[in-house]
C-alpha atoms as a PDB file:
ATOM      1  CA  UNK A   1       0.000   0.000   0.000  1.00  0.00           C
ATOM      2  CA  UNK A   2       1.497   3.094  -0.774  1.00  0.00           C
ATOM      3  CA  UNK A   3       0.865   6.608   1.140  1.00  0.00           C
ATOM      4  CA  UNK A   4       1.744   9.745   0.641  1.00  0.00           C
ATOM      5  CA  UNK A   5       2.924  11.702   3.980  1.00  0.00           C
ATOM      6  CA  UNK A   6       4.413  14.689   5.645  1.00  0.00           C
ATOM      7  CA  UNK A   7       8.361  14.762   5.053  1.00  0.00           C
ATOM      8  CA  UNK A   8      10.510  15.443   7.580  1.00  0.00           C
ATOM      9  CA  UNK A   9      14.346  16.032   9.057  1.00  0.00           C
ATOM     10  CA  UNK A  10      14.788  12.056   9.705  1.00  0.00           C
ATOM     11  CA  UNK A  11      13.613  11.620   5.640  1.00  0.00           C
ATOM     12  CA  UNK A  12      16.595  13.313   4.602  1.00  0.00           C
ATOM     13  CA  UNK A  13      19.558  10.529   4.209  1.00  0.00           C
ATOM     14  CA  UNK A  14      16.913   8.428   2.077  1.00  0.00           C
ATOM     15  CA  UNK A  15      16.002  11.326   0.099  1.00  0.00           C
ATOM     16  CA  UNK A  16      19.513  12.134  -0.674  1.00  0.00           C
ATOM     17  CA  UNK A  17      20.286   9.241  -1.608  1.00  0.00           C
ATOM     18  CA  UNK A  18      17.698   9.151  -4.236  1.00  0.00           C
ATOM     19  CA  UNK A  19      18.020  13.042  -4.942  1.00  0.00           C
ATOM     20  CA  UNK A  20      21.990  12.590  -6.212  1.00  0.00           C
ATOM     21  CA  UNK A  21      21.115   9.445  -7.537  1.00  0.00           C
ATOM     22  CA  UNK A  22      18.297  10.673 -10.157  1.00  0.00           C
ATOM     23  CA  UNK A  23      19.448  14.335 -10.700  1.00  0.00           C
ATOM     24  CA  UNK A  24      22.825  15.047 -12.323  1.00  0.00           C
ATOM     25  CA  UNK A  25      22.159  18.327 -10.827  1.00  0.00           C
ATOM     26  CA  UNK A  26      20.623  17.388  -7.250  1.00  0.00           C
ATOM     27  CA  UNK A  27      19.363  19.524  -4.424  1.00  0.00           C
ATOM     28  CA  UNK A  28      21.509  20.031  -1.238  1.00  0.00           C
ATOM     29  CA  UNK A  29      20.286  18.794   2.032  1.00  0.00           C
ATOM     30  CA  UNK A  30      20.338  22.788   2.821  1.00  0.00           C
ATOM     31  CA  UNK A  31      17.760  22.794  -0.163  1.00  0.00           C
ATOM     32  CA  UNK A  32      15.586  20.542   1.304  1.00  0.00           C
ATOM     33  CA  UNK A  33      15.668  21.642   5.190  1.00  0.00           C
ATOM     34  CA  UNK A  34      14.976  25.439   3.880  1.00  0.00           C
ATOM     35  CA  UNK A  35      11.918  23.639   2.073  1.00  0.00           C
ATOM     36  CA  UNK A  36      10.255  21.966   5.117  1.00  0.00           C
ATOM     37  CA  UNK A  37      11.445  25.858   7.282  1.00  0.00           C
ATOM     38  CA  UNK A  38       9.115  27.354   4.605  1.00  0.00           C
ATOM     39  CA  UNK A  39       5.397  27.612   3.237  1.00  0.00           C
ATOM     40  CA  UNK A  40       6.034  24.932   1.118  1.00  0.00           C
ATOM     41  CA  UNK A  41       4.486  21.557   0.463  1.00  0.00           C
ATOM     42  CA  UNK A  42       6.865  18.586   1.265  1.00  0.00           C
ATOM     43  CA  UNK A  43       5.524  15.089   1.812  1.00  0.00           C
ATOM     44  CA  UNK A  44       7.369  11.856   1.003  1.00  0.00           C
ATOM     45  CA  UNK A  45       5.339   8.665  -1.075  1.00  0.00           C
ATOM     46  CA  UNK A  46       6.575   5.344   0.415  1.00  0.00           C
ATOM     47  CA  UNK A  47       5.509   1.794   0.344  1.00  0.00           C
ATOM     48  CA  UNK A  48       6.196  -0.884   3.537  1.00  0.00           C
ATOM     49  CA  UNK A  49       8.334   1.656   4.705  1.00  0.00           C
ATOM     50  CA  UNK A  50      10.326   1.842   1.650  1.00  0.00           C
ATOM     51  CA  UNK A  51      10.913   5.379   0.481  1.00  0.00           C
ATOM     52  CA  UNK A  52       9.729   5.529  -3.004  1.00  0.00           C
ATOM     53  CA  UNK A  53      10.000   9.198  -4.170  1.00  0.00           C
ATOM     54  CA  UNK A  54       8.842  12.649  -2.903  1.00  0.00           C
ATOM     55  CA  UNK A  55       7.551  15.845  -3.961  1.00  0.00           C
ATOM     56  CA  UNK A  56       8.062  19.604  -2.729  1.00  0.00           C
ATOM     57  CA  UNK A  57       5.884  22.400  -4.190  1.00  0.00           C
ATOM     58  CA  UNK A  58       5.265  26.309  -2.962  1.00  0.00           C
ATOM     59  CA  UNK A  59       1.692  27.733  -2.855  1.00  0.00           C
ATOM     60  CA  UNK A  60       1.499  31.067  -3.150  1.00  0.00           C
ATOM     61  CA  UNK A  61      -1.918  32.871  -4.042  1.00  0.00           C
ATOM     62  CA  UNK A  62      -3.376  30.751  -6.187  1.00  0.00           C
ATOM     63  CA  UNK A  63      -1.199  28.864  -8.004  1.00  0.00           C
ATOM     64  CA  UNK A  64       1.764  26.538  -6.691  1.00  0.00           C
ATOM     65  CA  UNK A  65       5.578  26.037  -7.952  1.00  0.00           C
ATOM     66  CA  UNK A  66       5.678  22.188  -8.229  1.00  0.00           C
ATOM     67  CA  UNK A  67       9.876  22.705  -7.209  1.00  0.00           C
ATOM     68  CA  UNK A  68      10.989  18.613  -7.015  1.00  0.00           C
ATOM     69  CA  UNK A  69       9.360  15.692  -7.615  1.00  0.00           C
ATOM     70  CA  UNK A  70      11.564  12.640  -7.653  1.00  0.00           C
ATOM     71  CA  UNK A  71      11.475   8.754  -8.144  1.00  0.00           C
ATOM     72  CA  UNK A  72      13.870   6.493  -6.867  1.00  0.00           C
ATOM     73  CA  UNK A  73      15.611   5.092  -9.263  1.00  0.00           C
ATOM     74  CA  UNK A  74      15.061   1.547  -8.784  1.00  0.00           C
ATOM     75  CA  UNK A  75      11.350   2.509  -9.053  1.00  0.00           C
ATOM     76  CA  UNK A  76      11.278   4.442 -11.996  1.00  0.00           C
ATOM     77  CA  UNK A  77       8.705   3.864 -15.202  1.00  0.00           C
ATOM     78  CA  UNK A  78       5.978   2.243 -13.192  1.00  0.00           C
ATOM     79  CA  UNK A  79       3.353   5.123 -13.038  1.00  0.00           C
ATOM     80  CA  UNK A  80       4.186   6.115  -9.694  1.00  0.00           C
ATOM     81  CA  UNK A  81       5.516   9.297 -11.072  1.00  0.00           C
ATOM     82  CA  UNK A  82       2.321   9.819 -12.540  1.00  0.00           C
ATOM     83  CA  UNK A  83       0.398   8.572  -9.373  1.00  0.00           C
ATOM     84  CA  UNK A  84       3.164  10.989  -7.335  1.00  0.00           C
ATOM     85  CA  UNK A  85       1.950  14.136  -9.438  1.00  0.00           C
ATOM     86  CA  UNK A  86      -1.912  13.286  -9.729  1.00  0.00           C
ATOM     87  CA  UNK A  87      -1.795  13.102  -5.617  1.00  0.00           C
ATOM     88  CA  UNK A  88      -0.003  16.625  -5.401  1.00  0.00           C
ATOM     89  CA  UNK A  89      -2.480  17.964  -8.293  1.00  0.00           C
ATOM     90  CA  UNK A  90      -5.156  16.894  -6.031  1.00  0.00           C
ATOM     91  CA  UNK A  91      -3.928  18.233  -2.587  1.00  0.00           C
ATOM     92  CA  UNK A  92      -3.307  21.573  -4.805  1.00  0.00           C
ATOM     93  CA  UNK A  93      -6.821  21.433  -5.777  1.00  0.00           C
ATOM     94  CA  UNK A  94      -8.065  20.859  -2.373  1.00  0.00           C
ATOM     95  CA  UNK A  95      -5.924  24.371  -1.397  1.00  0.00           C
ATOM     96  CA  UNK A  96      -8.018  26.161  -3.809  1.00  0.00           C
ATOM     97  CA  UNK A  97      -5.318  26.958  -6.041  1.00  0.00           C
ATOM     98  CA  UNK A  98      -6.038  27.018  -9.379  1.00  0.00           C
ATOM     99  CA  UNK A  99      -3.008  26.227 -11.670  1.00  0.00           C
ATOM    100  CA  UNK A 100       0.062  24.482 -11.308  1.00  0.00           C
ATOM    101  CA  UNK A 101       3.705  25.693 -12.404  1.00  0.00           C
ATOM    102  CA  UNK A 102       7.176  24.049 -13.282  1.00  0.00           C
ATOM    103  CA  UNK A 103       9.933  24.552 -15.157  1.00  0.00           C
ATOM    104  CA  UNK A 104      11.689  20.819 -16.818  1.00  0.00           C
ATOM    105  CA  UNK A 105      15.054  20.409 -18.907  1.00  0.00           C
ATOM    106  CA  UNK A 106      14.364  19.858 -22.532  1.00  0.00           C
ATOM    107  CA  UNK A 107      16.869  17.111 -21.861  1.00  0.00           C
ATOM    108  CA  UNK A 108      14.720  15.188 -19.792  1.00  0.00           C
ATOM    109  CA  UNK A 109      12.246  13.951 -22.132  1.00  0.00           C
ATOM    110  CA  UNK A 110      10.456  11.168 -19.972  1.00  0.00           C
ATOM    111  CA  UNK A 111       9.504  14.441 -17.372  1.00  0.00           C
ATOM    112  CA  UNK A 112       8.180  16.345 -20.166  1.00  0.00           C
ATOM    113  CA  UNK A 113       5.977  13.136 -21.736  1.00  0.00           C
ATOM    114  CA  UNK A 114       4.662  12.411 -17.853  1.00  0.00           C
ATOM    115  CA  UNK A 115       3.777  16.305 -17.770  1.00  0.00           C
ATOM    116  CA  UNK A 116       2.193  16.399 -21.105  1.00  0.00           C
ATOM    117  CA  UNK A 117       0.088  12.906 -20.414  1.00  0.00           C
ATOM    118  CA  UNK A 118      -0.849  14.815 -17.007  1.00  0.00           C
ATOM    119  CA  UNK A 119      -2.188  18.393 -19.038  1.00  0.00           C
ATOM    120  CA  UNK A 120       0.506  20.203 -18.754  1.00  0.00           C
ATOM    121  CA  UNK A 121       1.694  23.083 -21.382  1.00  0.00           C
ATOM    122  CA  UNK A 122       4.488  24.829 -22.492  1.00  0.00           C
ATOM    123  CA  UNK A 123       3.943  28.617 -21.949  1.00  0.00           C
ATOM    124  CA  UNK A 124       7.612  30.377 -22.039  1.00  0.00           C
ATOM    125  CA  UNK A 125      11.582  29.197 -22.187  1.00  0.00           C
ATOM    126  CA  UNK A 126      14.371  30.344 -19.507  1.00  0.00           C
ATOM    127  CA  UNK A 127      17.159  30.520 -21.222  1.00  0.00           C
ATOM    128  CA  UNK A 128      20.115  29.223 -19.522  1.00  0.00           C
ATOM    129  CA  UNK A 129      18.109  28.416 -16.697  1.00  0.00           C
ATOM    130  CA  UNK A 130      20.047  24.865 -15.203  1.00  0.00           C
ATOM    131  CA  UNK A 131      23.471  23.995 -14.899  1.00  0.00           C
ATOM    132  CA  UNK A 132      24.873  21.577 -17.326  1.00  0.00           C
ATOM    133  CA  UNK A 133      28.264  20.862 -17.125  1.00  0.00           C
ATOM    134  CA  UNK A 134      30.496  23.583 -17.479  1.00  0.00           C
ATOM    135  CA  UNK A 135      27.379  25.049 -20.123  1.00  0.00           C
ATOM    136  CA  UNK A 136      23.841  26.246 -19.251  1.00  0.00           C
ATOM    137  CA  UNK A 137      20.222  24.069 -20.430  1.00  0.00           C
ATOM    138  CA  UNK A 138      17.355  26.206 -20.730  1.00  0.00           C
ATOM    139  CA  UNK A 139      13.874  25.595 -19.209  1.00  0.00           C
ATOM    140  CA  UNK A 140      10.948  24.749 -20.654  1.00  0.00           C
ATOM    141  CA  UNK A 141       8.388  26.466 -18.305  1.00  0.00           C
ATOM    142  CA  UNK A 142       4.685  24.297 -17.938  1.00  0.00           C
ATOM    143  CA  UNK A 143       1.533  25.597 -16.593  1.00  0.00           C
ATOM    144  CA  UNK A 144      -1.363  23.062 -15.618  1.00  0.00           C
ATOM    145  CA  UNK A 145      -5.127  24.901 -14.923  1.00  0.00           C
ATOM    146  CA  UNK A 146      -6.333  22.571 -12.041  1.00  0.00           C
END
């Protein structure tokens, strides 16, 4: 049975190990402890107490940042990326917002078919947005109306 839940400080060795494992670009533990200090959203999906993936996202009027939203890597092409971001459209929904934001590597073309599948749209670039290397990637910045 898998759950969705509140993330918290004692989360953070298994969610670094997936973060550097599934991001050639990962978040710091600093990024993720500022995260859970903030308004945002963090909760962590797991299964039998395994840590499957987890999700941070910043509400702010009426719309939220979806910020990180990770798989393990083990774990990864089995829809629970899709079930990951349906469950965080839905609590977004039930917090009255009213569309959902992120910005995705053109690179990372498995992201961008899970965000199209899920009604997602391209509205704008960021140019140079992401590290890559010792170059820049742009991003390609998606809007979902919830």
């Amino acid at each position: 049975m898998m759950r969705l839940r509140e993330m918290n400080l004692a989360d953070m060795d298994a969610i670094m190990r997936i973060e550097q494992r599934v991001h050639a670009h990962p978040w710091t533990r600093g990024n993720f402890t500022d995260a859970l200090k903030s308004d945002c959203v963090c909760k962590v999906y797991e299964a039998e107490g395994a840590m499957l993936g987890y999700v941070v996202f910043m509400p702010a009027v009426d719309e939220v940042q979806l910020l990180n939203i990770s798989i393990a890597a083990g774990q990864q092409r089995k829809g629970l990326g899709r079930k990951l971001l349906d469950e965080t459209m839905k609590i977004a929904r039930g917090m009255n917002m009213r569309r959902m934001l992120l910005e995705v590597r053109p690179s990372n073309v498995a992201a961008l078919g899970l965000y199209r599948d899920a009604g997602f749209r391209e509205i704008s670039l960021r140019r140079g947005y992401y590290p890559a290397g010792s170059e820049r990637e742009d991003a390609i910045v998606m809007e979902c109306v919830l």
